[in-house]
PDB file of N, CA and C in Angstrom:
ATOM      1  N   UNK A   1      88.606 148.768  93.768  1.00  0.00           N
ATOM      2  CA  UNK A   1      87.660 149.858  93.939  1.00  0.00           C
ATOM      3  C   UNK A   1      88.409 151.176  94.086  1.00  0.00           C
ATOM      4  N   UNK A   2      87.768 152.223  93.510  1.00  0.00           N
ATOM      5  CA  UNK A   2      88.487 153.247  93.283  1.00  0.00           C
ATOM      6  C   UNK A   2      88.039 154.239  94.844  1.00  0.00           C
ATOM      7  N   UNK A   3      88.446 155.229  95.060  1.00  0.00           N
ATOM      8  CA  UNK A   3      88.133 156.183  96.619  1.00  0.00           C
ATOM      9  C   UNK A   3      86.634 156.468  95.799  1.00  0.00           C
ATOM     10  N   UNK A   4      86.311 156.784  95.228  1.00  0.00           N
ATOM     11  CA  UNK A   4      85.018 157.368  94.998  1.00  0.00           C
ATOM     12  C   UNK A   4      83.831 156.213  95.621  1.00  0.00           C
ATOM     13  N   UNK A   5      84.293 155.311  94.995  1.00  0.00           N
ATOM     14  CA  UNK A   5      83.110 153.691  95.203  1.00  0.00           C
ATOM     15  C   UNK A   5      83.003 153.372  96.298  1.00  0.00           C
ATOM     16  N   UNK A   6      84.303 153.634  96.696  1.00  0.00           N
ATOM     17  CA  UNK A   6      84.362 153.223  98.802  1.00  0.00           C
ATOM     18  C   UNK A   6      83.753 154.082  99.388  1.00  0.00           C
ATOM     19  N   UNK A   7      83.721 155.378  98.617  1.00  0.00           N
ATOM     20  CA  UNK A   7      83.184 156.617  99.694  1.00  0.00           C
ATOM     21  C   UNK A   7      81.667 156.627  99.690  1.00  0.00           C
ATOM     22  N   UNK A   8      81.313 156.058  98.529  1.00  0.00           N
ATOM     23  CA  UNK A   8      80.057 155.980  98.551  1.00  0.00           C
ATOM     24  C   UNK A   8      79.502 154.856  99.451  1.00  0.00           C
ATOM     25  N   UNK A   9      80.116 153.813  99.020  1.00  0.00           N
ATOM     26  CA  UNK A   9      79.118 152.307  99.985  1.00  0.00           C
ATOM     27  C   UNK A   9      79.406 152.684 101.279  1.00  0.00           C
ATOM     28  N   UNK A  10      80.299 153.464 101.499  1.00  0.00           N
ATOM     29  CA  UNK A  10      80.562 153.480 103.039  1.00  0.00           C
ATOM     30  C   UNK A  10      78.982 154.546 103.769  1.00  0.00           C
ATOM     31  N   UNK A  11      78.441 155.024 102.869  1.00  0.00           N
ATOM     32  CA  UNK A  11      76.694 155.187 103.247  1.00  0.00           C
ATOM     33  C   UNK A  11      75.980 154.478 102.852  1.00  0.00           C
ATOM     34  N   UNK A  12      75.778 153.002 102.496  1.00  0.00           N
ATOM     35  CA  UNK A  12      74.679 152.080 102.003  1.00  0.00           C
ATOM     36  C   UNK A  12      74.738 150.833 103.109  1.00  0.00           C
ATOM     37  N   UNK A  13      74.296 151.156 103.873  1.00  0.00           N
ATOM     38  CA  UNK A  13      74.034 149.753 105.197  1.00  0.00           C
ATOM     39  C   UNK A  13      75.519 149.915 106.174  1.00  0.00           C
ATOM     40  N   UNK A  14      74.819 149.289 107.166  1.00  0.00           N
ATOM     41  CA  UNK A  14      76.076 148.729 107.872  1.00  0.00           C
ATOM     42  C   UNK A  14      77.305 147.793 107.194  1.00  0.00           C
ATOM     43  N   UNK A  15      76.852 146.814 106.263  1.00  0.00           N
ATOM     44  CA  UNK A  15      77.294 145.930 105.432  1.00  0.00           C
ATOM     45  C   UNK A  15      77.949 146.376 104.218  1.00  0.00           C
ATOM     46  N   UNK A  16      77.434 147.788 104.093  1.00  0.00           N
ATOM     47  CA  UNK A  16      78.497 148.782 102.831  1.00  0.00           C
ATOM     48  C   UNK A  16      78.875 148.995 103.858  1.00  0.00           C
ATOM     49  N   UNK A  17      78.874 149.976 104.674  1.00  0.00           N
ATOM     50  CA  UNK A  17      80.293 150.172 105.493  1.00  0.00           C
ATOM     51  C   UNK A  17      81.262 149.862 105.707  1.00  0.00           C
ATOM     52  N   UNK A  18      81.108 148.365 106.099  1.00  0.00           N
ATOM     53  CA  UNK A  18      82.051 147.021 106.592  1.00  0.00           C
ATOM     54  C   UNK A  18      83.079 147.290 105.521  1.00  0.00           C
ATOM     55  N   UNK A  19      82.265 146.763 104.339  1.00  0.00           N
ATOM     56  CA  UNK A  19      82.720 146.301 103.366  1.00  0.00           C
ATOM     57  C   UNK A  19      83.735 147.522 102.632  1.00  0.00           C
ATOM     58  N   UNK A  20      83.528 148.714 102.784  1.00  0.00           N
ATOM     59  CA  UNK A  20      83.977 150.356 102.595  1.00  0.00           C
ATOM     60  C   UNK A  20      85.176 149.882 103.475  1.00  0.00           C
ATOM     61  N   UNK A  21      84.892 149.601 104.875  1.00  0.00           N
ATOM     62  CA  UNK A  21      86.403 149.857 105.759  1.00  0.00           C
ATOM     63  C   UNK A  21      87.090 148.952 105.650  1.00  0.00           C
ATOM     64  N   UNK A  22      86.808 147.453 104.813  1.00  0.00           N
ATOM     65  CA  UNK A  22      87.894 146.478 104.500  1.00  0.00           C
ATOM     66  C   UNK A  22      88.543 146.582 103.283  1.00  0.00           C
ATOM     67  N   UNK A  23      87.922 147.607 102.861  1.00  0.00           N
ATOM     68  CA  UNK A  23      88.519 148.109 101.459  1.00  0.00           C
ATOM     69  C   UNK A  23      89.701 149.256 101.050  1.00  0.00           C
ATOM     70  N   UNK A  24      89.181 149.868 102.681  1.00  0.00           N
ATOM     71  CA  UNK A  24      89.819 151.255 102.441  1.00  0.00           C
ATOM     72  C   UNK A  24      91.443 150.747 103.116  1.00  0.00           C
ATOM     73  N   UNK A  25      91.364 149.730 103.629  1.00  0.00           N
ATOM     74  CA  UNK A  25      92.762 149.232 104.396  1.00  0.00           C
ATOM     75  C   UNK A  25      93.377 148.997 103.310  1.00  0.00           C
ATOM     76  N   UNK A  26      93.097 148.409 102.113  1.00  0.00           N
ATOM     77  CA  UNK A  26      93.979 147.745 100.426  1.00  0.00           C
ATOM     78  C   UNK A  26      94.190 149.029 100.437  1.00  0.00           C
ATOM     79  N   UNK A  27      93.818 150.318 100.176  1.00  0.00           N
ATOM     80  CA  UNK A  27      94.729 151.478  99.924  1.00  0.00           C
ATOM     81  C   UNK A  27      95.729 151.786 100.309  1.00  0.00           C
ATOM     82  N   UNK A  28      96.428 151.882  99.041  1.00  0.00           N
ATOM     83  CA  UNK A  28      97.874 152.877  99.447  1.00  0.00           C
ATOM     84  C   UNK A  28      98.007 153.854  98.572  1.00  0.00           C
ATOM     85  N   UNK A  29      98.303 154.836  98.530  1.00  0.00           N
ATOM     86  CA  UNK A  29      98.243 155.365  99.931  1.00  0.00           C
ATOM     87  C   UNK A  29      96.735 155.914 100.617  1.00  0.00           C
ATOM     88  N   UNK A  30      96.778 156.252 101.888  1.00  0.00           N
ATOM     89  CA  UNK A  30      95.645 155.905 102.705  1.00  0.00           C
ATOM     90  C   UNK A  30      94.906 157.050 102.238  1.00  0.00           C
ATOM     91  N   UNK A  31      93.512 157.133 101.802  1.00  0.00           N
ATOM     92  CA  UNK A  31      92.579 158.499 101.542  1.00  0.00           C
ATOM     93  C   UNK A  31      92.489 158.987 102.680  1.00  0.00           C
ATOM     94  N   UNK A  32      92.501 160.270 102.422  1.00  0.00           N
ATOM     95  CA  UNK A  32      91.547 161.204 103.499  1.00  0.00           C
ATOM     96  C   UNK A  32      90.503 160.988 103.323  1.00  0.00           C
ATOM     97  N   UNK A  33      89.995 161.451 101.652  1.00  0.00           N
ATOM     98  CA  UNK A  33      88.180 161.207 101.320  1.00  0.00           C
ATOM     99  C   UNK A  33      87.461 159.988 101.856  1.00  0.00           C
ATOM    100  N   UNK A  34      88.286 158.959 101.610  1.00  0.00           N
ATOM    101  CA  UNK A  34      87.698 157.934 102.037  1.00  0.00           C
ATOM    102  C   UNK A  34      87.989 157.545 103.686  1.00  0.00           C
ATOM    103  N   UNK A  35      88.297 158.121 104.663  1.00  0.00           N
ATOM    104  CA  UNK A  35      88.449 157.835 105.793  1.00  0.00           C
ATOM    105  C   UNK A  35      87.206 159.136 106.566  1.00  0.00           C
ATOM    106  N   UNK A  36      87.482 159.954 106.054  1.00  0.00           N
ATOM    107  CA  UNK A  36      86.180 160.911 105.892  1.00  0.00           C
ATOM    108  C   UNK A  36      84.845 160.424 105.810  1.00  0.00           C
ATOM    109  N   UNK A  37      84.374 159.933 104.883  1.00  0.00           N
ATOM    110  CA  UNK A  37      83.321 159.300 104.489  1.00  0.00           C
ATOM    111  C   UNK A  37      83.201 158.208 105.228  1.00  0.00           C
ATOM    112  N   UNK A  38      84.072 157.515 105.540  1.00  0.00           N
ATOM    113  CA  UNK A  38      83.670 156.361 106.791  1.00  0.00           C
ATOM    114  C   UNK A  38      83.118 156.885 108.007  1.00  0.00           C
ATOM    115  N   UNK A  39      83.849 157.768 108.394  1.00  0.00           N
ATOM    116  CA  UNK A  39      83.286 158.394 109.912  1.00  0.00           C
ATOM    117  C   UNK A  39      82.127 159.230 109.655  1.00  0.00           C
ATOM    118  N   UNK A  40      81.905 159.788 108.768  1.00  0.00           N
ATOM    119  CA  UNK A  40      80.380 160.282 108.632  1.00  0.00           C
ATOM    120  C   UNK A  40      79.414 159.016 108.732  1.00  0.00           C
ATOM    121  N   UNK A  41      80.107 157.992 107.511  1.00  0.00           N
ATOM    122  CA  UNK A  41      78.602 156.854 107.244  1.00  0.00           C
ATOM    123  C   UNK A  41      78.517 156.207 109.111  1.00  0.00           C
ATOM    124  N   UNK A  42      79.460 156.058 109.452  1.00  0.00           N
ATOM    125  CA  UNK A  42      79.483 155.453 110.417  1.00  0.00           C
ATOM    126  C   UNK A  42      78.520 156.213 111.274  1.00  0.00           C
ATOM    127  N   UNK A  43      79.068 156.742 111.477  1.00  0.00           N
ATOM    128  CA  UNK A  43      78.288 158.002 112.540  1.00  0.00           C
ATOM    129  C   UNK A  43      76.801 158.391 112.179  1.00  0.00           C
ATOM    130  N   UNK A  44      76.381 158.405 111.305  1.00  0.00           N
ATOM    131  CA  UNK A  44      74.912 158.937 110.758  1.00  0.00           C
ATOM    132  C   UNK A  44      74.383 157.665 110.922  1.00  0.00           C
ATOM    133  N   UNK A  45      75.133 155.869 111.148  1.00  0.00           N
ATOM    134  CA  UNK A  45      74.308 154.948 111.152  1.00  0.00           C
ATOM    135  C   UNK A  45      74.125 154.817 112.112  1.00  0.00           C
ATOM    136  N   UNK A  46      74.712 154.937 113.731  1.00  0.00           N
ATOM    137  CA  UNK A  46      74.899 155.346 114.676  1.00  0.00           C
ATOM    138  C   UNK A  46      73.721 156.159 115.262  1.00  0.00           C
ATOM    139  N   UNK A  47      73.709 157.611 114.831  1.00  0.00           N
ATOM    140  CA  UNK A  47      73.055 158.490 115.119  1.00  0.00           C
ATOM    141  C   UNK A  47      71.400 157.770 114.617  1.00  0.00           C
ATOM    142  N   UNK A  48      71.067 157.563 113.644  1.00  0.00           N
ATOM    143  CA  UNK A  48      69.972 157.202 113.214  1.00  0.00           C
ATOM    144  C   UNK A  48      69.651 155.768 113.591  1.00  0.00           C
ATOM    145  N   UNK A  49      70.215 154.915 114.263  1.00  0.00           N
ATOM    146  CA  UNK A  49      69.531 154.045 114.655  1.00  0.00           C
ATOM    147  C   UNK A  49      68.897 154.400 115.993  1.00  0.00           C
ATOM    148  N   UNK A  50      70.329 154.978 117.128  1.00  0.00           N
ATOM    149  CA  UNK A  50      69.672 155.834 118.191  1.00  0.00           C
ATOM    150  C   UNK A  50      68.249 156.274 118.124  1.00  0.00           C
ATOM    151  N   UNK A  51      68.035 157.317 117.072  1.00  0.00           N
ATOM    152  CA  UNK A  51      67.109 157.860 117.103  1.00  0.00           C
ATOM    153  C   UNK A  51      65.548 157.425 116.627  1.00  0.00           C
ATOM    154  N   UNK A  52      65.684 155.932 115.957  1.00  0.00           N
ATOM    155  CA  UNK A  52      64.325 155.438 115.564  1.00  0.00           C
ATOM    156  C   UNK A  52      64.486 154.423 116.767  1.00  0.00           C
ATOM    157  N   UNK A  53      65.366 154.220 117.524  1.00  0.00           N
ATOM    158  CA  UNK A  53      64.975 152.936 118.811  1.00  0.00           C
ATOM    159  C   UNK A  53      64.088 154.150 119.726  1.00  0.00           C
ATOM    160  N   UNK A  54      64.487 155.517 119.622  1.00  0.00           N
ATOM    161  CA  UNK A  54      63.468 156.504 120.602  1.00  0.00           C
ATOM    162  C   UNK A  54      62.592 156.627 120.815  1.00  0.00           C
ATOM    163  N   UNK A  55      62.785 156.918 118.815  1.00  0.00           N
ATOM    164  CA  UNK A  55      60.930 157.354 117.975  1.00  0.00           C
ATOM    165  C   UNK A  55      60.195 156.068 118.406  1.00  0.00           C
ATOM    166  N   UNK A  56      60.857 154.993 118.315  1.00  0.00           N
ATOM    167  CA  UNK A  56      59.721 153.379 118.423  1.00  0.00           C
ATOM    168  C   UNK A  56      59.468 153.987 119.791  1.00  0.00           C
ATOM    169  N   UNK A  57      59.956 153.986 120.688  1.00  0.00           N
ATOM    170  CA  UNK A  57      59.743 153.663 122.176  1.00  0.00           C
ATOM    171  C   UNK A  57      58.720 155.028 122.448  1.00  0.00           C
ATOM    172  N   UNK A  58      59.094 156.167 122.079  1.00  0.00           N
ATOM    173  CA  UNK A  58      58.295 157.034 122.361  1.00  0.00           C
ATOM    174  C   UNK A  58      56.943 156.690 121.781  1.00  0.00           C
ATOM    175  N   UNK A  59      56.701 156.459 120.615  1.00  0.00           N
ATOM    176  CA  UNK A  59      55.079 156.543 119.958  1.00  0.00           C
ATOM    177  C   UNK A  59      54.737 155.424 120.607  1.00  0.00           C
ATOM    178  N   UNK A  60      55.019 153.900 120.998  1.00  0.00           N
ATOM    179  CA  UNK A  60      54.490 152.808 121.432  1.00  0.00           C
ATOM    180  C   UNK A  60      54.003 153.636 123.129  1.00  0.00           C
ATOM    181  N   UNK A  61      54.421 154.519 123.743  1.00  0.00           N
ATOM    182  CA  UNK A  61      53.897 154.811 124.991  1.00  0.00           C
ATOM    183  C   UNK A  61      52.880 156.031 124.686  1.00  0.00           C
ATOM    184  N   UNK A  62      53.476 156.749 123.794  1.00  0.00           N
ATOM    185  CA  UNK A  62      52.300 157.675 123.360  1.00  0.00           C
ATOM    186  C   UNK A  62      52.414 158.024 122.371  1.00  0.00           C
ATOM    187  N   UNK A  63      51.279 157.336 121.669  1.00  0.00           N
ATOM    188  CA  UNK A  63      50.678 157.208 120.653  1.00  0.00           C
ATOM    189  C   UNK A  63      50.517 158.433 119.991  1.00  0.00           C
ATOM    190  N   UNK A  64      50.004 159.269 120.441  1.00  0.00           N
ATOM    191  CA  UNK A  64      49.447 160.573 119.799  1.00  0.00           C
ATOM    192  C   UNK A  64      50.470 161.227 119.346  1.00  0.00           C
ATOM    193  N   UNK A  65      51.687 161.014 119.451  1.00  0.00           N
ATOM    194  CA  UNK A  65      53.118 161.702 119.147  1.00  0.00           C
ATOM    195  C   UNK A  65      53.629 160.882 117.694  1.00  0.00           C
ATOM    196  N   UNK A  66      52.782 160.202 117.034  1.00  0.00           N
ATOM    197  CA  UNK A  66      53.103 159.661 115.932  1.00  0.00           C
ATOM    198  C   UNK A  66      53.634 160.235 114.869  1.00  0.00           C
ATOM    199  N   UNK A  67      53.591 161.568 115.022  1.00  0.00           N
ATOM    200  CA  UNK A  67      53.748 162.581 113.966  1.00  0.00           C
ATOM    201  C   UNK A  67      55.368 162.894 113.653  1.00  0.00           C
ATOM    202  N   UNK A  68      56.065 162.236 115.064  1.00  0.00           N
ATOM    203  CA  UNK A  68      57.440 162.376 115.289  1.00  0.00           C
ATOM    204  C   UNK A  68      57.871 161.357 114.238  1.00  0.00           C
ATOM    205  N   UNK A  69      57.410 160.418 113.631  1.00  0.00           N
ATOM    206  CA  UNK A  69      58.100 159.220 112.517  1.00  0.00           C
ATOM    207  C   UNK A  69      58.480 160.059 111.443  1.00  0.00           C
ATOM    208  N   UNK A  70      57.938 161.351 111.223  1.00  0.00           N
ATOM    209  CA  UNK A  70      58.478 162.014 110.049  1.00  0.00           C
ATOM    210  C   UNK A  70      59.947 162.880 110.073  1.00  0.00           C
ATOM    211  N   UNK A  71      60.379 162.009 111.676  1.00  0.00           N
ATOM    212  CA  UNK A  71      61.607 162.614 111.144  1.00  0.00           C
ATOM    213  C   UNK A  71      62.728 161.803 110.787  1.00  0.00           C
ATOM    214  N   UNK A  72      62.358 160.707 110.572  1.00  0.00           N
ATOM    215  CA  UNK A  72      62.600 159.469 109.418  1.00  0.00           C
ATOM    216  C   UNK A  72      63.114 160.071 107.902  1.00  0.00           C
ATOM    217  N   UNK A  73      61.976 161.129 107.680  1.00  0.00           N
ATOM    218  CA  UNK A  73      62.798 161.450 106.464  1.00  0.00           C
ATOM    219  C   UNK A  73      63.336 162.549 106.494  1.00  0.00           C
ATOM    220  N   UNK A  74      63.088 163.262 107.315  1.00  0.00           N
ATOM    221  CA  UNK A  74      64.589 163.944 107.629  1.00  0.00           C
ATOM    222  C   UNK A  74      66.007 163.494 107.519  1.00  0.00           C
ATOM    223  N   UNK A  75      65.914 162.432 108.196  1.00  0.00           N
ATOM    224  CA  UNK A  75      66.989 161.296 108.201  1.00  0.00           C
ATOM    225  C   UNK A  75      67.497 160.760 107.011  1.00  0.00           C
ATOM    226  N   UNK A  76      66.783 160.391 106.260  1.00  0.00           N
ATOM    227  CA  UNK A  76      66.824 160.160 104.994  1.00  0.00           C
ATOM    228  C   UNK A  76      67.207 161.202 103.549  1.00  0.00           C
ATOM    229  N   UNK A  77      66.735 162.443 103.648  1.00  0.00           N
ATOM    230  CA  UNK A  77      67.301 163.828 103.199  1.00  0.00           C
ATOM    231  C   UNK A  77      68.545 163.873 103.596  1.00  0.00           C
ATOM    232  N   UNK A  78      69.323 163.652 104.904  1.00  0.00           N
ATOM    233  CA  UNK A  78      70.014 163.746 105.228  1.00  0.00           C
ATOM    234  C   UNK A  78      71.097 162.766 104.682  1.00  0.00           C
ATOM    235  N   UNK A  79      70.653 161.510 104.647  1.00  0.00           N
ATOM    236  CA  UNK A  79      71.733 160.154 104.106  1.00  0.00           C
ATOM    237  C   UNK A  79      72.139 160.816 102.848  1.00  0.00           C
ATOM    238  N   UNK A  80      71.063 161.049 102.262  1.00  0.00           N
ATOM    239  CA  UNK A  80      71.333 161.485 100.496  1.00  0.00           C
ATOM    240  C   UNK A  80      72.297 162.485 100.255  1.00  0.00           C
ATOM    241  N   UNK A  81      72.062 163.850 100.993  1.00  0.00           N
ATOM    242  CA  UNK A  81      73.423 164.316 101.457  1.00  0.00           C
ATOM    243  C   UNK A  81      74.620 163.971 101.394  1.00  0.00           C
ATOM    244  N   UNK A  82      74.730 163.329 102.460  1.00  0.00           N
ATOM    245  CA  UNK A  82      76.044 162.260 102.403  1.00  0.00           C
ATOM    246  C   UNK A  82      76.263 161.716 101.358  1.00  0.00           C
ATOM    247  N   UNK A  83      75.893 161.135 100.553  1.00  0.00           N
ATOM    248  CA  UNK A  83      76.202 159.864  99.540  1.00  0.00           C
ATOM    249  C   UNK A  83      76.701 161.135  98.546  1.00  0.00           C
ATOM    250  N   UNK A  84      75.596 162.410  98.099  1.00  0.00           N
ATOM    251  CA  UNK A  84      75.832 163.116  96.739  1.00  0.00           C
ATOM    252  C   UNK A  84      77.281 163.550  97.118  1.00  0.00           C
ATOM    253  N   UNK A  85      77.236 164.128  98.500  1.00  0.00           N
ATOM    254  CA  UNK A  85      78.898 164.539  99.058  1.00  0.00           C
ATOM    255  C   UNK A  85      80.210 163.515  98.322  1.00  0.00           C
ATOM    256  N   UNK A  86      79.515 162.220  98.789  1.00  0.00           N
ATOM    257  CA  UNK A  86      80.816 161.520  98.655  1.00  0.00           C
ATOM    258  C   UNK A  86      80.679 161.313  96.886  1.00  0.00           C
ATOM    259  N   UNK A  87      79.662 161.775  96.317  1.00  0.00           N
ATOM    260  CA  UNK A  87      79.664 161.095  94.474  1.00  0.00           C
ATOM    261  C   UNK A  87      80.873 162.455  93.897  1.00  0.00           C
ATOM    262  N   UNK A  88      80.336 163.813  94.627  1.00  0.00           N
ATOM    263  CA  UNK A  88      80.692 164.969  94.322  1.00  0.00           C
ATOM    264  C   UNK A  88      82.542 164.731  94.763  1.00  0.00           C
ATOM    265  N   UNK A  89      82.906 163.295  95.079  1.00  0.00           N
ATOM    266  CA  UNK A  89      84.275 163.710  96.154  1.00  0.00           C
ATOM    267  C   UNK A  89      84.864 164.959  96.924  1.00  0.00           C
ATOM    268  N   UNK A  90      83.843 165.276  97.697  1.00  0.00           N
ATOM    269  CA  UNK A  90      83.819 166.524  98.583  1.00  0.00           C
ATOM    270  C   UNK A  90      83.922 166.051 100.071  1.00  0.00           C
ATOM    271  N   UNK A  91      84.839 166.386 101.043  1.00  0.00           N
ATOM    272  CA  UNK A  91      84.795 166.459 102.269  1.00  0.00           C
ATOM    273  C   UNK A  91      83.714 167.412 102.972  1.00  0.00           C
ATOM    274  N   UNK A  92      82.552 167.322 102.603  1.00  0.00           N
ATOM    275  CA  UNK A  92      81.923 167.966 103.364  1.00  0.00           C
ATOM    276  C   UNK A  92      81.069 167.718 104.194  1.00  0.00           C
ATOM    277  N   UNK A  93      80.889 168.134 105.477  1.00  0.00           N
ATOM    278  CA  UNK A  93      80.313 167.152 106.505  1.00  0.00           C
ATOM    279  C   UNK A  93      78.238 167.319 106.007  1.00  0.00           C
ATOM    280  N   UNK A  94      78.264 165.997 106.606  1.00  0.00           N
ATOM    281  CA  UNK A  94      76.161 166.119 106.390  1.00  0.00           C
ATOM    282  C   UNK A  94      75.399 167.306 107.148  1.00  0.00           C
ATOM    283  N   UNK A  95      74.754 167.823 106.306  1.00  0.00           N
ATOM    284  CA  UNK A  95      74.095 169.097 106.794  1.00  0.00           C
ATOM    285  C   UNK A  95      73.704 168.651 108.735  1.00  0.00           C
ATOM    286  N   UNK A  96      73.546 169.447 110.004  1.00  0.00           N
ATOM    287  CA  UNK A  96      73.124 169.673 110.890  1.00  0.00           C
ATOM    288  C   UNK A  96      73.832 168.519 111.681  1.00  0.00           C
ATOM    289  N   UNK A  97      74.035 167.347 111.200  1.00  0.00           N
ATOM    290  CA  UNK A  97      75.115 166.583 112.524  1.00  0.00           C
ATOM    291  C   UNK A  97      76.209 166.080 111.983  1.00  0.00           C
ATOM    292  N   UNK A  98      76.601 166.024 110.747  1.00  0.00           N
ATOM    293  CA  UNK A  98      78.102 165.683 110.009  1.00  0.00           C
ATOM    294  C   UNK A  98      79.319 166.301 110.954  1.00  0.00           C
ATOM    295  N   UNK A  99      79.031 167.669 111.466  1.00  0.00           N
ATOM    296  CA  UNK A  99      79.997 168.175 112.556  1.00  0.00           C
ATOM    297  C   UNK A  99      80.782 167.451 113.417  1.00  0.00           C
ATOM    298  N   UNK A 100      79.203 166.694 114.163  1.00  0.00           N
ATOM    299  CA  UNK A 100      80.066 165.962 115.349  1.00  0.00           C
ATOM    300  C   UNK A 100      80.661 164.456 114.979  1.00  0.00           C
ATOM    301  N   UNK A 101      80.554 164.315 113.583  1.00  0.00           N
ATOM    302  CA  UNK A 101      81.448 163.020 113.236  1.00  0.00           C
ATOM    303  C   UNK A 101      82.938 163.515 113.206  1.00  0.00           C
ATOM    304  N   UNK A 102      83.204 164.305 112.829  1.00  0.00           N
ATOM    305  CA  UNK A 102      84.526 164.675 112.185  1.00  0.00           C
ATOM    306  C   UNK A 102      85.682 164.466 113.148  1.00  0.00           C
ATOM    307  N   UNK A 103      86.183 164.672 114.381  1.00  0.00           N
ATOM    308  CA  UNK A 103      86.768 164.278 115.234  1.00  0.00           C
ATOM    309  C   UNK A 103      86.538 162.607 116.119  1.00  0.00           C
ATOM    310  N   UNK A 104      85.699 162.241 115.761  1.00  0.00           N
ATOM    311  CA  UNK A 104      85.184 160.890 116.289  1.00  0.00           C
ATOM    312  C   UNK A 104      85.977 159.672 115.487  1.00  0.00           C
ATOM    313  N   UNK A 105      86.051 158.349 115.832  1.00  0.00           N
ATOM    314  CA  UNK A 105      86.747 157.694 115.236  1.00  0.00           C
ATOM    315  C   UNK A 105      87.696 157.383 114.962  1.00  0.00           C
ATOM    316  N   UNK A 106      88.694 157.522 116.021  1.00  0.00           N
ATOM    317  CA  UNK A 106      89.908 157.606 115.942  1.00  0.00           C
ATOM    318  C   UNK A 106      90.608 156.226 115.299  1.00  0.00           C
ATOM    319  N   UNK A 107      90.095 155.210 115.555  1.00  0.00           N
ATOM    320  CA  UNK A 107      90.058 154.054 114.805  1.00  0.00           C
ATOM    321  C   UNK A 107      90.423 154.043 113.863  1.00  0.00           C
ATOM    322  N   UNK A 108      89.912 154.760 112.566  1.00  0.00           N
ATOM    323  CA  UNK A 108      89.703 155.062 111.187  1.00  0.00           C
ATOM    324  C   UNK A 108      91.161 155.677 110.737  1.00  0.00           C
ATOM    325  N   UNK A 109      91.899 156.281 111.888  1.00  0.00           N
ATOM    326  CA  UNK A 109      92.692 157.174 110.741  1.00  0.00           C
ATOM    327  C   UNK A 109      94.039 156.238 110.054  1.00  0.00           C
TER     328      UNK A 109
END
């Protein structure tokens, strides 16, 4: 797999991820792009699960706040982001929380 292919699956599931960071170890030499793109996918899967275990918990107590599920596709605008980033091979972080991935992960480098 070439850095482009890794950079991408590394935003398609937890299971592209995985599969992104057992891949990105066969590199030599080690990408930036692709160590990049891990800590974003990682982090946005992270961030977005957080945030629909909320959305569930919040609308199941009050209901009338249902209107908050639409930021689901926010979330989703946002993944796409990411992925065109990594098709474009661009280090550029995901619009509004890509920021706080970028130092995170020390794991990765």
């Amino acid at each position: 797999m070439n850095n482009k292919t890794i950079s991408i699956l590394s935003y398609v599931t937890i299971i592209g991820w995985i599969v992104a960071y057992v891949k990105s170890k066969d590199l030599s030499p080690r990408s930036d792009l692709v160590v990049y793109h891990l800590k974003q996918g990682l982090g946005f899967f992270i961030l977005s699960v957080l945030i629909n275990v909320i959305l569930s918990v919040t609308v199941s107590i009050v209901p009338s706040l249902g209107f908050l599920t639409y930021i689901g596709l926010v979330l989703l605008i946002l993944w796409i982001f990411g992925i065109i980033n990594a098709v474009n091979e661009q280090k550029k972080p995901i619009p509004v929380v890509g920021k706080m991935f970028e130092d995170k992960f020390a794991f990765l480098h």
